[in-house]
Protein backbone atom coordinates (compact mmCIF):
# COMPACT_ATOMS: atom_id res chain seq x y z
CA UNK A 1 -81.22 -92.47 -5.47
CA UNK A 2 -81.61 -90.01 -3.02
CA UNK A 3 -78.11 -88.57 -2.81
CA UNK A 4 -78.07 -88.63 -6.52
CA UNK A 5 -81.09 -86.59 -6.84
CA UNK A 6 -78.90 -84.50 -4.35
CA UNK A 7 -76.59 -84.03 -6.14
CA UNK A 8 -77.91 -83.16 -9.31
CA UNK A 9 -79.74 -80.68 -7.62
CA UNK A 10 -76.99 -79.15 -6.02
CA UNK A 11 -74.94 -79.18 -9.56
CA UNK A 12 -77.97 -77.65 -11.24
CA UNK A 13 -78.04 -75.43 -8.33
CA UNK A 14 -74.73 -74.07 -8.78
CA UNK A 15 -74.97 -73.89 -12.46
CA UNK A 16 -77.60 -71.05 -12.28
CA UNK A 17 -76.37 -69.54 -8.88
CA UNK A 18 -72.59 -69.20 -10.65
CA UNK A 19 -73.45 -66.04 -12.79
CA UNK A 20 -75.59 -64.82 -10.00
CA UNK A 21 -72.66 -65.20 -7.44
CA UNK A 22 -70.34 -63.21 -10.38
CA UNK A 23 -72.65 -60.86 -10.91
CA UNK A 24 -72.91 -60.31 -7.19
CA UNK A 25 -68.90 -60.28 -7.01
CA UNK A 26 -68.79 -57.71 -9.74
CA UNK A 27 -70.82 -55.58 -7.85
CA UNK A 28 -69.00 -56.05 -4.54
CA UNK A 29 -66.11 -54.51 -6.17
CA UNK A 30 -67.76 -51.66 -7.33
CA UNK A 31 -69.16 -51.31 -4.43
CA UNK A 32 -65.50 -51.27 -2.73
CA UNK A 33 -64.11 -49.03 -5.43
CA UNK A 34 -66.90 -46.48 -4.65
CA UNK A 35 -66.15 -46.68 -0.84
CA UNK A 36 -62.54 -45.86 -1.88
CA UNK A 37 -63.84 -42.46 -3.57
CA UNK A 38 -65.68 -41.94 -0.78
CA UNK A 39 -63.09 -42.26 1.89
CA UNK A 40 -60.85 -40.12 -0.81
CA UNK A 41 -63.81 -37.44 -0.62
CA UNK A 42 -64.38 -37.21 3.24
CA UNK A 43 -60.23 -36.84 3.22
CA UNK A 44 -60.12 -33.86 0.38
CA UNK A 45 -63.12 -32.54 2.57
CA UNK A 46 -61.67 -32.43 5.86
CA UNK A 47 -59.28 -30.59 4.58
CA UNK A 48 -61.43 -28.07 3.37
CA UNK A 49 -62.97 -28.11 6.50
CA UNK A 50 -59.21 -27.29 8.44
CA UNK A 51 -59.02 -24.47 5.72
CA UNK A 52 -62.13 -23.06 6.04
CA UNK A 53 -61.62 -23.17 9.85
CA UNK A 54 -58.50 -21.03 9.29
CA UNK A 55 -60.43 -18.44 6.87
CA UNK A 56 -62.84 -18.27 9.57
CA UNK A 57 -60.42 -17.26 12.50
CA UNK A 58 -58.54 -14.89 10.21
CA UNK A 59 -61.60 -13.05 9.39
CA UNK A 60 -62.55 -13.47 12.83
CA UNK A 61 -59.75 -11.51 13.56
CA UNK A 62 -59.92 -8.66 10.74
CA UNK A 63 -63.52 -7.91 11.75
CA UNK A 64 -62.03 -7.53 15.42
CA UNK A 65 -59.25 -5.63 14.08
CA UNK A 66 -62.09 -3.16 12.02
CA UNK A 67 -64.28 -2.43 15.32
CA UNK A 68 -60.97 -2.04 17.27
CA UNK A 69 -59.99 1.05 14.52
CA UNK A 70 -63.59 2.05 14.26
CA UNK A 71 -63.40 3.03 17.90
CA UNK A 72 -59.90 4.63 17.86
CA UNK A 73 -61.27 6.30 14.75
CA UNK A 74 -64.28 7.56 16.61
CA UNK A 75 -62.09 8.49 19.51
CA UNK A 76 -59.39 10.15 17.70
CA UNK A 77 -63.06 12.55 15.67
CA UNK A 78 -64.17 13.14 19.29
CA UNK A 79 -60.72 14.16 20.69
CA UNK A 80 -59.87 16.42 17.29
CA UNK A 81 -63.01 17.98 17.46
CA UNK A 82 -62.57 19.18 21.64
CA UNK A 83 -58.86 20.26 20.87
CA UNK A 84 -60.23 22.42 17.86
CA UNK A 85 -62.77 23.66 20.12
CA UNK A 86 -59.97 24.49 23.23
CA UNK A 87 -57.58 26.23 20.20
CA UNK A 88 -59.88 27.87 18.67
CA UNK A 89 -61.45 29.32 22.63
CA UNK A 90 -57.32 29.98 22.98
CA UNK A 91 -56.70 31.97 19.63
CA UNK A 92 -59.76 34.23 20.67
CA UNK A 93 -58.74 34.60 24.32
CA UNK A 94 -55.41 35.75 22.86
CA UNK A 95 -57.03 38.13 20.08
CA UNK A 96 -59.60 39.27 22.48
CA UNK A 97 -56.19 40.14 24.19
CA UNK A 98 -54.10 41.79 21.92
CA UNK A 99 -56.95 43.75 20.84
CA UNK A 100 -57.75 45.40 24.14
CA UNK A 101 -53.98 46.09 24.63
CA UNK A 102 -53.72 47.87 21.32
CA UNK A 103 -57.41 49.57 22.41
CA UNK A 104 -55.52 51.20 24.90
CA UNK A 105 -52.46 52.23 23.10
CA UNK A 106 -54.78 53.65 20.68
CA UNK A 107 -56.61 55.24 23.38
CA UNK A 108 -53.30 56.69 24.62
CA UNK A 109 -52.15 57.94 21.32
CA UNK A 110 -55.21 59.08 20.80
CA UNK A 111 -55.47 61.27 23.89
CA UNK A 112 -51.86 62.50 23.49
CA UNK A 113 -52.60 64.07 20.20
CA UNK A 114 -56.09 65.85 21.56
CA UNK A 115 -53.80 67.20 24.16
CA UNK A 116 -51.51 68.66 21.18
CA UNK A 117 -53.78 69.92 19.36
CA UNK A 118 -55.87 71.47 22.09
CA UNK A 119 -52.39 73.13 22.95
């Protein structure tokens, strides 16, 4: 009688453990179709991740590339400004110049005709 109880006790067993054990199955799958997402997620956001690197180096090299012509720019304001200086200290040398030499042919004419006219 002892194996018999057994085995009705194992029967009964399984009987109430069957929709348990479904149940549990069901939720194995789900559990397997969710990994799938996941693993479908961490793919789409590696990807991201390679593209974002790449945005990253690019503007990287743009804000490199903006310093670079903010110093030529500020070298090129610094270099216009001395050369305007030197022209302009040239075009007064020049004028200071000119003027004296036309001083003195004014001068000259000058004293020729006070010579006339005190003739």
């Amino acid at each position: 009688m002892d194996t018999d109880l057994k085995e009705l006790l194992r029967s009964v067993l399984r009987e109430e453990l069957a929709p348990i054990n479904q149940r549990l199955d069901g939720m194995d799958k789900r559990l397997d179709d969710m990994d799938k997402r996941l693993d479908g997620m961490d793919k789409r956001l590696d990807g991201m991740d390679k593209r974002f690197d790449g945005i990253e180096q690019r503007l990287d090299k743009i804000e490199s590339d903006v310093q670079e012509l903010k110093a030529g720019q500020a070298e090129l304001q610094k270099n216009i400004v001395e050369n305007l200086g030197n022209f302009t200290e040239k075009i007064a040398h020049q004028v200071e110049d000119r003027t004296g030499a036309l001083n003195k042919r004014v001068f000259e004419v000058e004293t020729v005709i006070q010579r006339l006219t005190n003739q």
